[in-house]
C-alpha atoms as a PDB file:
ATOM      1  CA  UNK A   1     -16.901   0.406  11.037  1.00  0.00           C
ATOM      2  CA  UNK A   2     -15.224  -1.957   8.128  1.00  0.00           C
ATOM      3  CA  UNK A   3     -12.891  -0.382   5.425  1.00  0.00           C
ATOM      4  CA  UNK A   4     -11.793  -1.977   2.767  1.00  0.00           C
ATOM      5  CA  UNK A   5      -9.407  -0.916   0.123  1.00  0.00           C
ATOM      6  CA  UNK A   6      -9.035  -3.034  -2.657  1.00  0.00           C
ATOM      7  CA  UNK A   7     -10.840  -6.293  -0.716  1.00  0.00           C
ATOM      8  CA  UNK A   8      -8.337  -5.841   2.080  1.00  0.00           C
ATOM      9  CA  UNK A   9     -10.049  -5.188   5.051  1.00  0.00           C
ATOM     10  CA  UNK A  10      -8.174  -1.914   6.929  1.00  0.00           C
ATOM     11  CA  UNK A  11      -7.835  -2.236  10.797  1.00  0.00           C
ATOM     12  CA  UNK A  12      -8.162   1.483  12.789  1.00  0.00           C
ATOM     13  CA  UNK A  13      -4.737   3.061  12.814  1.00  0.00           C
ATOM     14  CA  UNK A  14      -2.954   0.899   9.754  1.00  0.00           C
ATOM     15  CA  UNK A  15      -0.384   2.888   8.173  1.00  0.00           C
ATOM     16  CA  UNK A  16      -1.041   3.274   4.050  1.00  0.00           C
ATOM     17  CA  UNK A  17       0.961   4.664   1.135  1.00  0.00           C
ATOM     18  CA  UNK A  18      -1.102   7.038  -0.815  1.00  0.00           C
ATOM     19  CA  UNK A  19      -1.032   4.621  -3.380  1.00  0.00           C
ATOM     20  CA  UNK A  20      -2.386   1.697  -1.081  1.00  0.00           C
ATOM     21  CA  UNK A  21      -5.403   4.575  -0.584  1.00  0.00           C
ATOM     22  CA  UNK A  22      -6.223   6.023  -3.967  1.00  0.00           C
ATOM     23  CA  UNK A  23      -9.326   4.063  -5.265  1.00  0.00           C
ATOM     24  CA  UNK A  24     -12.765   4.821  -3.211  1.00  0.00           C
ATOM     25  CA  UNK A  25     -12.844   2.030  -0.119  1.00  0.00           C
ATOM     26  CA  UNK A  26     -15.818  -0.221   0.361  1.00  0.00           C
ATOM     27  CA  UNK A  27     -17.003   0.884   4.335  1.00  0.00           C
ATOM     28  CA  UNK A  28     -19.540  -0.614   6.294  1.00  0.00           C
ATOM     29  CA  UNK A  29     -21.548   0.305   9.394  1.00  0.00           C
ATOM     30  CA  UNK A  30     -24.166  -1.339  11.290  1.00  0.00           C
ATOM     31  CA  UNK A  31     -27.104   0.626   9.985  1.00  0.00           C
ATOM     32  CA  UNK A  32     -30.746   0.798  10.194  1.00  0.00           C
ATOM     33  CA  UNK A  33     -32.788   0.409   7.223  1.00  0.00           C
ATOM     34  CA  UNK A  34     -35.432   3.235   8.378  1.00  0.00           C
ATOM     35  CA  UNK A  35     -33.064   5.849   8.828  1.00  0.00           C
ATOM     36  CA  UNK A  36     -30.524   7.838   6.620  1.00  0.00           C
ATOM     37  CA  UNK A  37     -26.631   8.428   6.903  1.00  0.00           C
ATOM     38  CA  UNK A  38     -24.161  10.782   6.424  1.00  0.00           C
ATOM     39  CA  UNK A  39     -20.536   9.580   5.454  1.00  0.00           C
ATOM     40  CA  UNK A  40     -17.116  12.060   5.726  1.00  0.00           C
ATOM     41  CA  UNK A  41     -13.685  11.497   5.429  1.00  0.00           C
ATOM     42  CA  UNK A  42     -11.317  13.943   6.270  1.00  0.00           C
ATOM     43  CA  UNK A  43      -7.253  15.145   7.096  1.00  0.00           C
ATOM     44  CA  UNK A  44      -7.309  17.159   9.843  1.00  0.00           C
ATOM     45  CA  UNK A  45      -3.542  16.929   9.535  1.00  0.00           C
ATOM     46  CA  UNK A  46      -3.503  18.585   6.024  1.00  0.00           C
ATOM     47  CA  UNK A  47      -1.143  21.790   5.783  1.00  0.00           C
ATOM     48  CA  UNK A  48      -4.412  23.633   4.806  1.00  0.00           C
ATOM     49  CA  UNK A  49      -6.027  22.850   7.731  1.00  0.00           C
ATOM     50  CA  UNK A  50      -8.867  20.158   8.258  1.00  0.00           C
ATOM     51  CA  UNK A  51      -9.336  18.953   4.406  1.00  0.00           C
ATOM     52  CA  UNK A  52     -12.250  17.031   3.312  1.00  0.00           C
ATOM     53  CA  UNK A  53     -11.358  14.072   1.013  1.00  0.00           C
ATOM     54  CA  UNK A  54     -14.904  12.803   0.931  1.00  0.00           C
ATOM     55  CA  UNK A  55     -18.441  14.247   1.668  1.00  0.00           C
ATOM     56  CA  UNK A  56     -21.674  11.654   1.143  1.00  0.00           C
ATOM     57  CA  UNK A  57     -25.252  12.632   2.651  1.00  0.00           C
ATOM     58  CA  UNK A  58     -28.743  10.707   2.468  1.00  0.00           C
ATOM     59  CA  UNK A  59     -27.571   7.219   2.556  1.00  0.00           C
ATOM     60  CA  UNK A  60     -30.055   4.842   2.678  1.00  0.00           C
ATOM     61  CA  UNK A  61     -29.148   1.699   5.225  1.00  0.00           C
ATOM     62  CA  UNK A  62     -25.115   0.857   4.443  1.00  0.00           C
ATOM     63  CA  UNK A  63     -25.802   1.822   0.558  1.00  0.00           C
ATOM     64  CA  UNK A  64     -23.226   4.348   0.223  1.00  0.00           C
ATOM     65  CA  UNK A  65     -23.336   4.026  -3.976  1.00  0.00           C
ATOM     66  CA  UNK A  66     -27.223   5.716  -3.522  1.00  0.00           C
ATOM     67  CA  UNK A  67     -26.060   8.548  -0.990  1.00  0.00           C
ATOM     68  CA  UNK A  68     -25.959  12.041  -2.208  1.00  0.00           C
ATOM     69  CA  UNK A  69     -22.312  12.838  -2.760  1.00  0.00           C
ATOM     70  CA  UNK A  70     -21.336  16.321  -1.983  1.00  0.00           C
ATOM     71  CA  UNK A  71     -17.658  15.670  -2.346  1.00  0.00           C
ATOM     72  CA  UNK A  72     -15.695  12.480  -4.121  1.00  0.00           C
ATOM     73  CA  UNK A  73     -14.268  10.367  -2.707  1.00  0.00           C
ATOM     74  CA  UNK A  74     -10.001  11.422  -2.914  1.00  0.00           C
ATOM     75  CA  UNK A  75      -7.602   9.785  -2.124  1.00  0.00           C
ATOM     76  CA  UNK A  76      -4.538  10.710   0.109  1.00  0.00           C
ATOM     77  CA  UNK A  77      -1.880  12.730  -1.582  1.00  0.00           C
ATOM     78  CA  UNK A  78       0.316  14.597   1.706  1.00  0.00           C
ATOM     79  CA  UNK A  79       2.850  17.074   0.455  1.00  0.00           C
ATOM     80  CA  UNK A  80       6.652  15.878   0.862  1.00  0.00           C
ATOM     81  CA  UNK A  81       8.064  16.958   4.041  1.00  0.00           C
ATOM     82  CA  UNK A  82       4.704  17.151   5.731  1.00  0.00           C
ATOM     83  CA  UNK A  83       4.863  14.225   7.835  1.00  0.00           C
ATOM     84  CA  UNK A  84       2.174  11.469   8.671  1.00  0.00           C
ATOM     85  CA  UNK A  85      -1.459  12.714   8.036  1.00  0.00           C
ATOM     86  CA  UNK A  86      -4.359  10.919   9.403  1.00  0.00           C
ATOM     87  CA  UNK A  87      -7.462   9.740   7.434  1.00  0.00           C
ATOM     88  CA  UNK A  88     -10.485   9.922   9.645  1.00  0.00           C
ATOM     89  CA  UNK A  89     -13.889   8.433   8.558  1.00  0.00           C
ATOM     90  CA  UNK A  90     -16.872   9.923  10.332  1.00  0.00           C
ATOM     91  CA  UNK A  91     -20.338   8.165  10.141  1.00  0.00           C
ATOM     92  CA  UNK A  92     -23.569   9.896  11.334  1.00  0.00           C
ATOM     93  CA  UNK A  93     -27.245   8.735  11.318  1.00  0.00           C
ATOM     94  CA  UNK A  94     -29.369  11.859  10.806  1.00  0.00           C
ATOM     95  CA  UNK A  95     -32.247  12.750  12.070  1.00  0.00           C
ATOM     96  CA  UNK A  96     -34.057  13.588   8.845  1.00  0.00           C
ATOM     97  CA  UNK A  97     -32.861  14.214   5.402  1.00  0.00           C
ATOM     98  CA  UNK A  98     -30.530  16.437   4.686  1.00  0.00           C
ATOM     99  CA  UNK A  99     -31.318  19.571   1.609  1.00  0.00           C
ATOM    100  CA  UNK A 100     -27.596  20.038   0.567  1.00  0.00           C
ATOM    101  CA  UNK A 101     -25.952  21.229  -2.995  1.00  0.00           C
ATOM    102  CA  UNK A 102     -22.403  19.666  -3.915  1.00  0.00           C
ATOM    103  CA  UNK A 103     -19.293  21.691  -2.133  1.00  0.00           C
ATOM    104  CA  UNK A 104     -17.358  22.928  -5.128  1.00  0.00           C
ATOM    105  CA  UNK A 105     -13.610  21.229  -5.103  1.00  0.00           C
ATOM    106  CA  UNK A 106     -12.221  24.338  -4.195  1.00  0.00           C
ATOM    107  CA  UNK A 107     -14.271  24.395  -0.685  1.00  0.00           C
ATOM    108  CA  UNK A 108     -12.223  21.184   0.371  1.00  0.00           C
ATOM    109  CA  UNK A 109     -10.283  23.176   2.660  1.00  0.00           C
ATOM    110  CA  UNK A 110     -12.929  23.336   5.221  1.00  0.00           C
ATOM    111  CA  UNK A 111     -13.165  22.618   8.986  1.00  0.00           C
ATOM    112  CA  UNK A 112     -15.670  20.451  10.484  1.00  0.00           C
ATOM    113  CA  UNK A 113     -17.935  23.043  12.169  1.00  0.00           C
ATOM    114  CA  UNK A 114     -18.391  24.932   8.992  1.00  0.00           C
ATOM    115  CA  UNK A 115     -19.411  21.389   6.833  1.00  0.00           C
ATOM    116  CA  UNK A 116     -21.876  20.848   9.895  1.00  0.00           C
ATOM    117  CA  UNK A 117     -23.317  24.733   9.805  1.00  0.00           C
ATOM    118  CA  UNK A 118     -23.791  23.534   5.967  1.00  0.00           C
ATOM    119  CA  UNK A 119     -25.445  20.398   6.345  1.00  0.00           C
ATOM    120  CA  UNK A 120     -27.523  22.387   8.958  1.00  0.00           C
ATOM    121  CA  UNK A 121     -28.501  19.032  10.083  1.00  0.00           C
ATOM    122  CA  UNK A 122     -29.334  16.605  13.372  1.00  0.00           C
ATOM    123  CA  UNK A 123     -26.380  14.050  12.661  1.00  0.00           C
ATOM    124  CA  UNK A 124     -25.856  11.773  15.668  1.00  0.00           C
ATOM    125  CA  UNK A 125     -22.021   9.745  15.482  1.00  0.00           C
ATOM    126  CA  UNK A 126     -22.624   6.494  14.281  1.00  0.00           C
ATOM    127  CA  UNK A 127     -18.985   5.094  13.986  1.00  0.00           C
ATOM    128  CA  UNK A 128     -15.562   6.378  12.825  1.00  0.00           C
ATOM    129  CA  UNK A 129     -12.335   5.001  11.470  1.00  0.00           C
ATOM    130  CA  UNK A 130      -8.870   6.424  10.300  1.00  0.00           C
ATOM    131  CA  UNK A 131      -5.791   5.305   8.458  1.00  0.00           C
ATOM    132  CA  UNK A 132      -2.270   6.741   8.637  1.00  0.00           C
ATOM    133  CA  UNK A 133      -0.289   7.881   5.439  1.00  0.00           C
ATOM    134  CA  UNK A 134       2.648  10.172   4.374  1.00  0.00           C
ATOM    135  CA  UNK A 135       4.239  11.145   1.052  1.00  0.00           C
ATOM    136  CA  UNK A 136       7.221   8.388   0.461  1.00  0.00           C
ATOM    137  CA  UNK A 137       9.077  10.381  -1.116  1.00  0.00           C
ATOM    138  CA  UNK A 138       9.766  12.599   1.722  1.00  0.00           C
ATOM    139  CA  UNK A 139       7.287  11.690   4.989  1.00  0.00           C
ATOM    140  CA  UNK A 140       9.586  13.346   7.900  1.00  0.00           C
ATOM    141  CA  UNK A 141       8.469  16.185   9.127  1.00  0.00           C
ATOM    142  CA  UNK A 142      10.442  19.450   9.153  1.00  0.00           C
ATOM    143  CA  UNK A 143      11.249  20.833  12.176  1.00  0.00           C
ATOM    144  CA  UNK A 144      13.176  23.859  13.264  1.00  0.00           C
ATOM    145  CA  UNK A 145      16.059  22.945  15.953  1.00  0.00           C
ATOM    146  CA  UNK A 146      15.967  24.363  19.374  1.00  0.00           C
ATOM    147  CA  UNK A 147      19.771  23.828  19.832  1.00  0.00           C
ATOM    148  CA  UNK A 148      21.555  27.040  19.548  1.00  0.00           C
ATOM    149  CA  UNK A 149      24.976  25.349  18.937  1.00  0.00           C
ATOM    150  CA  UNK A 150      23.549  24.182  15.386  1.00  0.00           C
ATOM    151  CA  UNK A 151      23.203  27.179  14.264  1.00  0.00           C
ATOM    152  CA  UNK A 152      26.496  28.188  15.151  1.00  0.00           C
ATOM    153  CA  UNK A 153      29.325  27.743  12.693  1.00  0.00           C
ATOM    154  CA  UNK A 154      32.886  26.095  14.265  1.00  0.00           C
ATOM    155  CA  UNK A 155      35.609  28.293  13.250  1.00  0.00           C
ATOM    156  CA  UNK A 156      38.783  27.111  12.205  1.00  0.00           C
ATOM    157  CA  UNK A 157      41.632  29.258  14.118  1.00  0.00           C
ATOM    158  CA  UNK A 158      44.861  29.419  12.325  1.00  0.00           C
ATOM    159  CA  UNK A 159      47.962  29.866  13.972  1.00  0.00           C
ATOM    160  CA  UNK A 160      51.229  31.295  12.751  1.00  0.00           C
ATOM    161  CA  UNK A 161      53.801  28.696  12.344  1.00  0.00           C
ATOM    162  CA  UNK A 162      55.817  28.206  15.379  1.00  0.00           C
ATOM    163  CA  UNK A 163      53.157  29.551  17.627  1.00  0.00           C
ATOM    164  CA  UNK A 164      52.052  27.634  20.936  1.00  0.00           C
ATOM    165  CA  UNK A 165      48.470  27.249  22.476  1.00  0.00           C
ATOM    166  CA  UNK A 166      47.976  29.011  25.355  1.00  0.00           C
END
């Protein structure tokens, strides 16, 4: 699979600032021209759980523009302090055509087995891709310290004047 976002093509893994991300790619797949495809891109990272960013069935060949979108294409947008999220793109040749209505935009939060029980379809893994990307404000990660010193608090011990350490 090719990505490209704005004419640069996107090698698997390559970190990208939301920003970098935020206009619909161009991807490519070595297709068939008999048979139909089915395109997702999701964050399985996503503090909602698995998040779909972008649903297309029924693509004819590598003709993504005269698919069936179910969701639109959008772009990353991680929450500060929520770390690096990947962006994986899925590509599936189905079996037959798919009969599917549009997911509303508040269904986004959905894991992969449900969008597959919804499709209700034969899809066979074609090829997949994924980017990395964080918020810049904030990417790191929060994460609660083990170390039971840091949550203890040094005390300062005053002595009386003219008092010795023992």
């Amino acid at each position: 699979m090719k990505l490209l976002y704005n004419n640069t093509e996107i090698i698997s893994g390559t970190h990208l600032t939301p920003l970098q991300a935020h206009s619909e790619p161009k991807v490519e797949y070595t297709a068939n021209p008999n048979k139909l495809y089915t395109l997702i891109m999701h964050d399985p990272d996503a503090v909602v759980g698995n998040y779909l960013h972008w649903v297309v069935i029924n693509i004819p060949d590598n003709a993504i523009a005269n698919g069936q979108q179910l969701l639109n294409y959008k772009g990353p947008a991680p929450p500060p302090g929520s770390g690096i999220h990947r962006y994986i793109f899925l590509v599936f040749e189905q079996a037959e055509r798919i009969n599917a209505q549009s997911i509303p935009e508040s269904k986004r939060a959905m894991s992969l087995d449900a969008l597959y029980s919804l499709l209700n379809a034969d899809l066979h893994l074609n090829s997949t891709a994924y980017f990395t990307s964080e918020n810049e404000k904030n990417g790191g990660r929060k994460r609660k310290r083990n170390d039971k010193s840091s949550k203890t608090k040094k005390r300062k011990v005053r002595r009386k004047k003219g008092t010795k350490n023992r």
